[in-house]
N, C-alpha and C. Protein backbone atom coordinates (compact mmCIF):
# COMPACT_ATOMS: atom_id res chain seq x y z
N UNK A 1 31.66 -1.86 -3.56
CA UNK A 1 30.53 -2.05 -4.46
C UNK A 1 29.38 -2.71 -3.71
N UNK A 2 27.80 -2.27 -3.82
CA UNK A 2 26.91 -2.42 -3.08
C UNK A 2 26.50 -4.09 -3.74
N UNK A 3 25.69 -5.03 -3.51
CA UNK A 3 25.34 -6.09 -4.12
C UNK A 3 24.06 -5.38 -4.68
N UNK A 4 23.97 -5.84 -5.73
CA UNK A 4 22.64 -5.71 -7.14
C UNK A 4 21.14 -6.21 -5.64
N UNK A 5 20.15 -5.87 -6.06
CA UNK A 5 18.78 -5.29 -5.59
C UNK A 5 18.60 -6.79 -6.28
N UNK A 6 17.73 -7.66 -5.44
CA UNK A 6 17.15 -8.96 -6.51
C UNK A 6 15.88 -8.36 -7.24
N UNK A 7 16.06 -8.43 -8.37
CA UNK A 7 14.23 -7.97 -9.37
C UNK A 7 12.87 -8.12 -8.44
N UNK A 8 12.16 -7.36 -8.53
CA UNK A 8 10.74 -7.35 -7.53
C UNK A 8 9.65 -8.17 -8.71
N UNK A 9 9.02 -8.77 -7.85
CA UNK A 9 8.32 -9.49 -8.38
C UNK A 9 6.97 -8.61 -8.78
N UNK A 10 6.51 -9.04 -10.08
CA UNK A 10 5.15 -8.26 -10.35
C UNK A 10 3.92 -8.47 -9.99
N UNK A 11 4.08 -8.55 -8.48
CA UNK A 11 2.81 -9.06 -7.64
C UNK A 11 3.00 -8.23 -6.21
N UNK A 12 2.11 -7.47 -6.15
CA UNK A 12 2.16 -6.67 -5.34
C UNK A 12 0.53 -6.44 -3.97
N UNK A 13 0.87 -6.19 -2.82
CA UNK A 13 -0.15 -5.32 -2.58
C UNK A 13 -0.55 -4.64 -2.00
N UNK A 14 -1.94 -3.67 -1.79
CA UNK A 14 -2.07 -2.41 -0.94
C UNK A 14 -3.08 -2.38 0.04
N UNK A 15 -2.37 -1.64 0.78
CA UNK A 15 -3.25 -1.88 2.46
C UNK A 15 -3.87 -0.35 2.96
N UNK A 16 -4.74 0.05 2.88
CA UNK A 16 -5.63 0.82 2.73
C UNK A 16 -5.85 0.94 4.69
N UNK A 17 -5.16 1.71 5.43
CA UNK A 17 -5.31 1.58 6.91
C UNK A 17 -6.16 3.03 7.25
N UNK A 18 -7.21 2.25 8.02
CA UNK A 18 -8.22 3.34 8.04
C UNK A 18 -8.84 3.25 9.51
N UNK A 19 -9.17 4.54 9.93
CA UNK A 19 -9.67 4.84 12.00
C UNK A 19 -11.08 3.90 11.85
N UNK A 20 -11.93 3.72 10.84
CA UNK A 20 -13.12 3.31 11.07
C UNK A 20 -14.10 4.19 11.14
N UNK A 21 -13.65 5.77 10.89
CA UNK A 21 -14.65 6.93 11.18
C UNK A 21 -14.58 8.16 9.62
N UNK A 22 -14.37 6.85 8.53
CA UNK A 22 -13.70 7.66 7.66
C UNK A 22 -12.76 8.64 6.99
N UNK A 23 -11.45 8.17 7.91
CA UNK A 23 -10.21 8.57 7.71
C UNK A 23 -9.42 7.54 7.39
N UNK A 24 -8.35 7.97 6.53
CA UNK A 24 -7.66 7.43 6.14
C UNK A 24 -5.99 7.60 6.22
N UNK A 25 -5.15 6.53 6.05
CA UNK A 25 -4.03 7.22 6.55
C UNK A 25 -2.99 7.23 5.29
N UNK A 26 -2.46 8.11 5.06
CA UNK A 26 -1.72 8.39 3.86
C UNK A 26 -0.16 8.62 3.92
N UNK A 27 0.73 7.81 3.25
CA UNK A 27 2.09 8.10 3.62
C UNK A 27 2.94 9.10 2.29
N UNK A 28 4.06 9.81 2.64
CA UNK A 28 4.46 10.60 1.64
C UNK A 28 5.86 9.47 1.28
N UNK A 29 6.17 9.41 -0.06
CA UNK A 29 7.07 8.32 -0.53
C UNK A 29 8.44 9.17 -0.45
N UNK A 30 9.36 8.92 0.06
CA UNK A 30 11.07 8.92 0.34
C UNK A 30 11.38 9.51 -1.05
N UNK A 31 11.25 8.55 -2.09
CA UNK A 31 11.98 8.71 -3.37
C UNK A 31 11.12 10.19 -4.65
N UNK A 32 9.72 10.34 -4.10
CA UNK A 32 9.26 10.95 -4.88
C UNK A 32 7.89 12.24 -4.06
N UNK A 33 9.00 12.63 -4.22
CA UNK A 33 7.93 14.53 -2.90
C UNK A 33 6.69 15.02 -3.46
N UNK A 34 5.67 14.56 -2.55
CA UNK A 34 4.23 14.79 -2.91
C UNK A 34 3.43 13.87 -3.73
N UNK A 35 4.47 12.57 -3.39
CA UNK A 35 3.28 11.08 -3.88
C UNK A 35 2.74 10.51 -2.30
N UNK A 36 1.62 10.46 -2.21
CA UNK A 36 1.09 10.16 -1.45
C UNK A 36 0.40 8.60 -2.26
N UNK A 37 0.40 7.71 -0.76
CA UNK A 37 0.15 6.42 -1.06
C UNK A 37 -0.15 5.67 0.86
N UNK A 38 -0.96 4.68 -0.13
CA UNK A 38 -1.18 3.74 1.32
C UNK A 38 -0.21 3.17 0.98
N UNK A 39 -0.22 1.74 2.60
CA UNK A 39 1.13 1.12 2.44
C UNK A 39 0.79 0.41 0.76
N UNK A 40 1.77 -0.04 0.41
CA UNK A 40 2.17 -1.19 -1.01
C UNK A 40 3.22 -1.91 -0.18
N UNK A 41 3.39 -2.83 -1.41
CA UNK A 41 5.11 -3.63 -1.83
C UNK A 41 4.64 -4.53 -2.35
N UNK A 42 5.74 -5.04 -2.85
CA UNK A 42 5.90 -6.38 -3.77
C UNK A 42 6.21 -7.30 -2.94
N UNK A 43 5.57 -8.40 -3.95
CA UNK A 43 5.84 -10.06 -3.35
C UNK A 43 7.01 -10.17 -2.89
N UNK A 44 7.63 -11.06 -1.74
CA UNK A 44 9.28 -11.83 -1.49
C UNK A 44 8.53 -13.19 -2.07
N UNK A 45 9.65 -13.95 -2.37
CA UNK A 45 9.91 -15.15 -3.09
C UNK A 45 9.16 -15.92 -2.08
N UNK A 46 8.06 -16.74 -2.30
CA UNK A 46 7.48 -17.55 -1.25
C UNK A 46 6.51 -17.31 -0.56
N UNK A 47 6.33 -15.77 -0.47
CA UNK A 47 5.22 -15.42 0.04
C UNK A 47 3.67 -14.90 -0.49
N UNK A 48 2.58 -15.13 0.08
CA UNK A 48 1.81 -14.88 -0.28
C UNK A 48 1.12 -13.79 -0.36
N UNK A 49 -0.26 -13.31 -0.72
CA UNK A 49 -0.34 -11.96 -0.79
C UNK A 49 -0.61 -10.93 0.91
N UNK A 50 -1.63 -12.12 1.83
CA UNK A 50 -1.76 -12.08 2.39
C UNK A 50 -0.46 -12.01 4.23
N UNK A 51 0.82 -12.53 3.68
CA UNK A 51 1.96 -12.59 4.72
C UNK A 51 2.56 -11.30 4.14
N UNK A 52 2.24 -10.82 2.89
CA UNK A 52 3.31 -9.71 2.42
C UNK A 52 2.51 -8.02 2.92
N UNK A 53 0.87 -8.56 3.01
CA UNK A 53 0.44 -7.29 3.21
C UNK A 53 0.48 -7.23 4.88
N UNK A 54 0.73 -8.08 5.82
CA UNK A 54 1.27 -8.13 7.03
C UNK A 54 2.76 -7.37 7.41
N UNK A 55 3.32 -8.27 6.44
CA UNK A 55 4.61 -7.87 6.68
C UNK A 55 5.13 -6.11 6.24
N UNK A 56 4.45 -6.10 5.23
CA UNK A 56 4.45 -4.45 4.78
C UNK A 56 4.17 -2.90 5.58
N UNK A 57 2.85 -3.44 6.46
CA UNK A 57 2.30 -2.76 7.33
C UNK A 57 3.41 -2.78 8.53
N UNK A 58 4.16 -3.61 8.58
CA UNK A 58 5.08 -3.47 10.00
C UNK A 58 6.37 -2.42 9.24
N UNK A 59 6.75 -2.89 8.00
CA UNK A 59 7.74 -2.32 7.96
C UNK A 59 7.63 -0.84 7.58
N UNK A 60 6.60 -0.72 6.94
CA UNK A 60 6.28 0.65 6.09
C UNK A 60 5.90 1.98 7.23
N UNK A 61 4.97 1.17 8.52
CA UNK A 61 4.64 2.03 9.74
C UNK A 61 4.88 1.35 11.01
N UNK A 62 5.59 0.55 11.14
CA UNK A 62 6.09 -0.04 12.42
C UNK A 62 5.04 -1.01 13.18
N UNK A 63 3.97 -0.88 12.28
CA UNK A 63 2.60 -1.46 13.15
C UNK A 63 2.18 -2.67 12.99
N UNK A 64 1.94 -3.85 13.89
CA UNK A 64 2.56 -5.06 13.40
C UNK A 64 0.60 -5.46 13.92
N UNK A 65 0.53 -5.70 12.69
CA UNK A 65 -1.52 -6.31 12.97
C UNK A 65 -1.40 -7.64 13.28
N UNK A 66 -2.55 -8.15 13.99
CA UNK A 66 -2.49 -9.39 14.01
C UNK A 66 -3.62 -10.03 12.98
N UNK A 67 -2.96 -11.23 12.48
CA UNK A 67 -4.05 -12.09 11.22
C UNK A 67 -5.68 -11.84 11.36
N UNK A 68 -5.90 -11.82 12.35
CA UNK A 68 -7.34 -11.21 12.24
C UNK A 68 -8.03 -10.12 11.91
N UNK A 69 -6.56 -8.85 12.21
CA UNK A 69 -6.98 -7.05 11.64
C UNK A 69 -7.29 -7.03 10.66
N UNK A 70 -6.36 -7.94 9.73
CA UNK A 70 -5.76 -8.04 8.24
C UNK A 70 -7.33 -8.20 7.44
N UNK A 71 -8.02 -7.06 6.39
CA UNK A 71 -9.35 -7.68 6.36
C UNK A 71 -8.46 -7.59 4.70
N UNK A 72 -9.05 -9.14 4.13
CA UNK A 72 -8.58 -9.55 2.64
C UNK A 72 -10.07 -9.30 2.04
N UNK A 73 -9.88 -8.38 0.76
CA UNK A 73 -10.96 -8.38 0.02
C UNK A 73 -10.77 -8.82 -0.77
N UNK A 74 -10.18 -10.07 -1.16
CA UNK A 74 -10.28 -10.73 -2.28
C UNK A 74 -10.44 -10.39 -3.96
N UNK A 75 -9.96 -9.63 -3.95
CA UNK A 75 -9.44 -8.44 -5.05
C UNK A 75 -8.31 -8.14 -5.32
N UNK A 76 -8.38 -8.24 -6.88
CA UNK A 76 -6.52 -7.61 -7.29
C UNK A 76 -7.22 -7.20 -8.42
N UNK A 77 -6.34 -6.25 -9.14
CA UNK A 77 -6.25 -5.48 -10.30
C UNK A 77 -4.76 -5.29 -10.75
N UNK A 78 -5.03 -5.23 -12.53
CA UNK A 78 -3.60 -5.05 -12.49
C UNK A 78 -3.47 -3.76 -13.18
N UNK A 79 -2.51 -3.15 -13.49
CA UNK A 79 -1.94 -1.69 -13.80
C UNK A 79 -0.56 -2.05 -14.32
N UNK A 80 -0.22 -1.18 -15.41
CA UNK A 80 0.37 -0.41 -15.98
C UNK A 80 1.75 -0.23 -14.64
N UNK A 81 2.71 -0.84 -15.25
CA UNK A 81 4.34 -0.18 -14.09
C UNK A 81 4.58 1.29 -14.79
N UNK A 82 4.77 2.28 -13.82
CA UNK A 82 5.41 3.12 -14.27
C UNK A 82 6.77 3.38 -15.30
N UNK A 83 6.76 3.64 -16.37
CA UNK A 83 8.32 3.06 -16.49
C UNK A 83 9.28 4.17 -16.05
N UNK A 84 8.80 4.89 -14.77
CA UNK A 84 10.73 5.29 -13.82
C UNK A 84 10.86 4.28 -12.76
N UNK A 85 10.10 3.08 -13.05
CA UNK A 85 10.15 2.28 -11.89
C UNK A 85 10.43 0.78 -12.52
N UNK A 86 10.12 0.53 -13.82
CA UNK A 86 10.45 -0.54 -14.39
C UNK A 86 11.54 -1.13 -14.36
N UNK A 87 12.70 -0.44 -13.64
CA UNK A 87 14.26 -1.12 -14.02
C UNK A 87 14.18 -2.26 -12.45
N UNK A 88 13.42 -2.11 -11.75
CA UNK A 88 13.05 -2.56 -10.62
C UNK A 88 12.87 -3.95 -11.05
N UNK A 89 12.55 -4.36 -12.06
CA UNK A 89 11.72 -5.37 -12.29
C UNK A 89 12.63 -6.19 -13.31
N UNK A 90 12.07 -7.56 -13.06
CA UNK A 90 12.74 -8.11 -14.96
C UNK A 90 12.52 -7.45 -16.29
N UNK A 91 13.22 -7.64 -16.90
CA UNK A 91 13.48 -6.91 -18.48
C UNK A 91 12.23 -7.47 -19.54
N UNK A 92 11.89 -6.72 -19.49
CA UNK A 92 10.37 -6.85 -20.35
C UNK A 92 8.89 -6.57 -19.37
N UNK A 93 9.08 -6.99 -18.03
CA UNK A 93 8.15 -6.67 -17.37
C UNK A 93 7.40 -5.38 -17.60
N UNK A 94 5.98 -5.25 -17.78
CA UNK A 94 5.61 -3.47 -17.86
C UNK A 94 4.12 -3.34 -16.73
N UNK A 95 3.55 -4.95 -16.54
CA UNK A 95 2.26 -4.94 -15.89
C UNK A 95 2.96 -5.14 -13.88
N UNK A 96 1.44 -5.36 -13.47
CA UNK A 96 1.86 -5.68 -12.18
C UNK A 96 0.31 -5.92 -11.82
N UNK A 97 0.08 -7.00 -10.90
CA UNK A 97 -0.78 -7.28 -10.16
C UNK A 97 -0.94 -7.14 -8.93
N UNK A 98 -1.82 -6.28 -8.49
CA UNK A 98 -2.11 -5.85 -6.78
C UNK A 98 -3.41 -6.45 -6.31
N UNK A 99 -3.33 -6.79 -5.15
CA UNK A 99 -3.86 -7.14 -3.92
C UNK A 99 -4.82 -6.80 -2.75
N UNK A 100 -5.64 -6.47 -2.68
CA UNK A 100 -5.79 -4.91 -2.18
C UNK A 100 -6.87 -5.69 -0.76
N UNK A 101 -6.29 -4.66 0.73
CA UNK A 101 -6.29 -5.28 2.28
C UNK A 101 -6.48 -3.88 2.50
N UNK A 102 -7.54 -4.28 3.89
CA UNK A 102 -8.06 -2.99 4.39
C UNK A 102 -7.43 -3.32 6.32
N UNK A 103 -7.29 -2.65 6.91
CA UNK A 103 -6.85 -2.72 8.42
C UNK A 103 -7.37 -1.15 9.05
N UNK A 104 -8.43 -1.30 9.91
CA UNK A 104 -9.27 -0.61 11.03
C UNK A 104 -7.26 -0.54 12.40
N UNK A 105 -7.00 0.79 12.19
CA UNK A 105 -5.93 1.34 13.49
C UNK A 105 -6.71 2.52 13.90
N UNK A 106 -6.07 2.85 15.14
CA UNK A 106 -6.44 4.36 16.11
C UNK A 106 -5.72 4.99 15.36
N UNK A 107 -6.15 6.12 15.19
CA UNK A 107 -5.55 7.17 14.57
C UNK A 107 -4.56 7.90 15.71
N UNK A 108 -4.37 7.53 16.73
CA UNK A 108 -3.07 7.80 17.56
C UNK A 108 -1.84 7.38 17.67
N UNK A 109 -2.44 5.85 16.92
CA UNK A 109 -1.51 4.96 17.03
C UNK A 109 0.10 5.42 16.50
N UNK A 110 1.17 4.86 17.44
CA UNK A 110 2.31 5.68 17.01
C UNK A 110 2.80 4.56 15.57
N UNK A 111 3.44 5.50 14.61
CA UNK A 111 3.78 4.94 13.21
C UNK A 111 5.19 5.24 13.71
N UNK A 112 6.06 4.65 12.96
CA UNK A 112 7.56 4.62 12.72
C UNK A 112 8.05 4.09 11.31
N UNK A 113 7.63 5.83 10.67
CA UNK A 113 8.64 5.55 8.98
C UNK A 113 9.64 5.23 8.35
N UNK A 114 9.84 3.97 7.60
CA UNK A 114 10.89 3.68 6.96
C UNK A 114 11.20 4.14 5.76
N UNK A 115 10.10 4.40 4.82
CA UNK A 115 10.39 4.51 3.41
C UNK A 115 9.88 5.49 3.36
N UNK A 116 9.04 6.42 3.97
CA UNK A 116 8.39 7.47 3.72
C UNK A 116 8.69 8.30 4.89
N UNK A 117 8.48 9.71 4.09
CA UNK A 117 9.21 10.86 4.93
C UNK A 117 7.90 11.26 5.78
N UNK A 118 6.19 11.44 5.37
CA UNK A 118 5.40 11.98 6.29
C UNK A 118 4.28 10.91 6.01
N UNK A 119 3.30 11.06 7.87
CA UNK A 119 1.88 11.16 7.25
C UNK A 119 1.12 11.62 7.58
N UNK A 120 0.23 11.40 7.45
CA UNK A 120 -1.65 11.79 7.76
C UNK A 120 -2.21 11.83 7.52
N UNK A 121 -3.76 11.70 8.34
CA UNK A 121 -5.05 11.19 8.21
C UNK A 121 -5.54 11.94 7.27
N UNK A 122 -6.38 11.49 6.31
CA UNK A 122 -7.41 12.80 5.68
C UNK A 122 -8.79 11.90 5.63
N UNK A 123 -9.60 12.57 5.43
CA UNK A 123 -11.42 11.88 5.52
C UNK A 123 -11.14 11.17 3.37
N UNK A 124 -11.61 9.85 3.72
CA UNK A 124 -11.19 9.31 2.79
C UNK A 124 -11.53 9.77 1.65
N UNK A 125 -12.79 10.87 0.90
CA UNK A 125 -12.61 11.51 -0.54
C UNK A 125 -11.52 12.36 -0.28
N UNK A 126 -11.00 12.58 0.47
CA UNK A 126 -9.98 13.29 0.11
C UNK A 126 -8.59 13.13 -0.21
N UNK A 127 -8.58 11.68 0.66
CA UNK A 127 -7.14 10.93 0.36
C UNK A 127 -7.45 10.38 -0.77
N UNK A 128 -8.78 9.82 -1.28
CA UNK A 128 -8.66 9.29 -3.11
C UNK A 128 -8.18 10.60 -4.03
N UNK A 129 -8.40 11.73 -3.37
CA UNK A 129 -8.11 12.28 -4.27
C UNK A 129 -6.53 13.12 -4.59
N UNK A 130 -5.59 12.42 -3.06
CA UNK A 130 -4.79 13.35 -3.03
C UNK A 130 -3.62 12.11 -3.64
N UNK A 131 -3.77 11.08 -3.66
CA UNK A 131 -2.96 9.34 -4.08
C UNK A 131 -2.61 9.58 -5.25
N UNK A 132 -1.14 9.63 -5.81
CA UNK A 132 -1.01 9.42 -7.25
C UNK A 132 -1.87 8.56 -8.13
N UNK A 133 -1.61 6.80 -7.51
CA UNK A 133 -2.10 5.81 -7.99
C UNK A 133 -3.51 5.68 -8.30
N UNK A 134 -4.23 5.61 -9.44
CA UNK A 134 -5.19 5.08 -10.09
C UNK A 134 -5.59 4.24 -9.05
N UNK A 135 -5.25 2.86 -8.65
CA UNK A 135 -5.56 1.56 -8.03
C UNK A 135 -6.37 2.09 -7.01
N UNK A 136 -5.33 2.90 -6.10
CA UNK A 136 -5.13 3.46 -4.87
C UNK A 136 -6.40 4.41 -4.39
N UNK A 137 -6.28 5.03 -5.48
CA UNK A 137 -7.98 5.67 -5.17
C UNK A 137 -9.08 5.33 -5.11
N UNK A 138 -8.96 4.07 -6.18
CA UNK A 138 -10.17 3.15 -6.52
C UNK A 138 -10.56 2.36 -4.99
N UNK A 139 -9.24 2.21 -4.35
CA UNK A 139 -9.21 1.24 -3.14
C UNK A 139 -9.81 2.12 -2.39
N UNK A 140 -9.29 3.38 -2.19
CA UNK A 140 -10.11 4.20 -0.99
C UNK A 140 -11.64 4.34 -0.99
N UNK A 141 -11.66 4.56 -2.42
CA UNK A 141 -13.25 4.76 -2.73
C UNK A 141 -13.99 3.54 -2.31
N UNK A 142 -13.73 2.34 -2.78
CA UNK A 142 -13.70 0.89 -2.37
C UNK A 142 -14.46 0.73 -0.86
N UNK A 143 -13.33 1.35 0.05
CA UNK A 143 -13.78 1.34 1.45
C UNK A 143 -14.78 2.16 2.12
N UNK A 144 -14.97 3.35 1.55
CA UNK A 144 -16.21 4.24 1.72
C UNK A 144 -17.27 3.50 1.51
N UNK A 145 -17.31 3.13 0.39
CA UNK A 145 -18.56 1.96 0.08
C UNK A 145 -18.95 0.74 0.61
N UNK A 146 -17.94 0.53 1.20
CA UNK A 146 -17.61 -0.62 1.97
C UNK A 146 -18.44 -0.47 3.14
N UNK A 147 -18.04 0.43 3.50
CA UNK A 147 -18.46 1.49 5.42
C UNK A 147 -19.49 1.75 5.25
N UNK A 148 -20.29 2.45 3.68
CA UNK A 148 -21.13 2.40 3.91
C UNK A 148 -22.31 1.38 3.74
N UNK A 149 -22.10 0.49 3.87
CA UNK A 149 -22.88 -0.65 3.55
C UNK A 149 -23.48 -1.56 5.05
């Protein structure tokens, strides 16, 4: 018998990794074929939003930024949990609060997937538009505007 999954905390956040030339990098999710998403995850016990969107980026693409890549926009939004994903969570939980971090990589740079089966670059209206997530698009769009400023 496997040990029980500890409940994910409803604090989450997303890291939006982009060449700097208006591409964006998009991962395909393990559990669900043809969701495309930047990195995510949820809080660990203790950590903040800022050590989790570090830590995420290493595990999600092998790519380990240093505290200075890490750009915090000081922004969260919250959303609606899916409920095929709610059992993830404590019993009653339905919201979630995200985080949302932008990180400038080479688009050569080698990735090494854990949770996700593919990726790749697309010019960022196109990755807002190819992201399941509501948030997620908002974030891409976010950074266009960002760039262009």
């Amino acid at each position: 018998m496997q040990p029980e999954k500890p409940v994910k905390q409803p604090i989450s956040v997303l890291v939006v990794l982009h060449d700097g030339a208006g591409n964006v990098l998009l991962l395909e999710r393990a559990d669900r074929t043809d969701f495309w998403q930047s990195v995510t995850g949820s809080l660990e016990v203790g950590e903040t939003p800022f050590q989790a969107a570090l830590r995420e980026v290493a595990e999600e693409t092998g790519v380990k930024l240093a505290a200075h890549e890490l750009h915090d926009w000081q922004f969260h939004t919250e959303y609606e949990i899916y409920p095929h994903w709610r059992h993830r969570y404590a019993d009653g939980v339905t919201h979630n609060t995200e985080h949302w971090f932008a990180a400038q990589i080479a688009p050569h740079t080698e990735l090494v997937l854990t949770e996700h089966t593919a990726f790749e670059w697309q010019p960022a209206r196109m990755a807002a538009e190819r992201v399941f997530s509501p948030s997620n698009r908002d974030a891409i769009l976010r950074l266009l505007h960002v760039q262009a400023a």
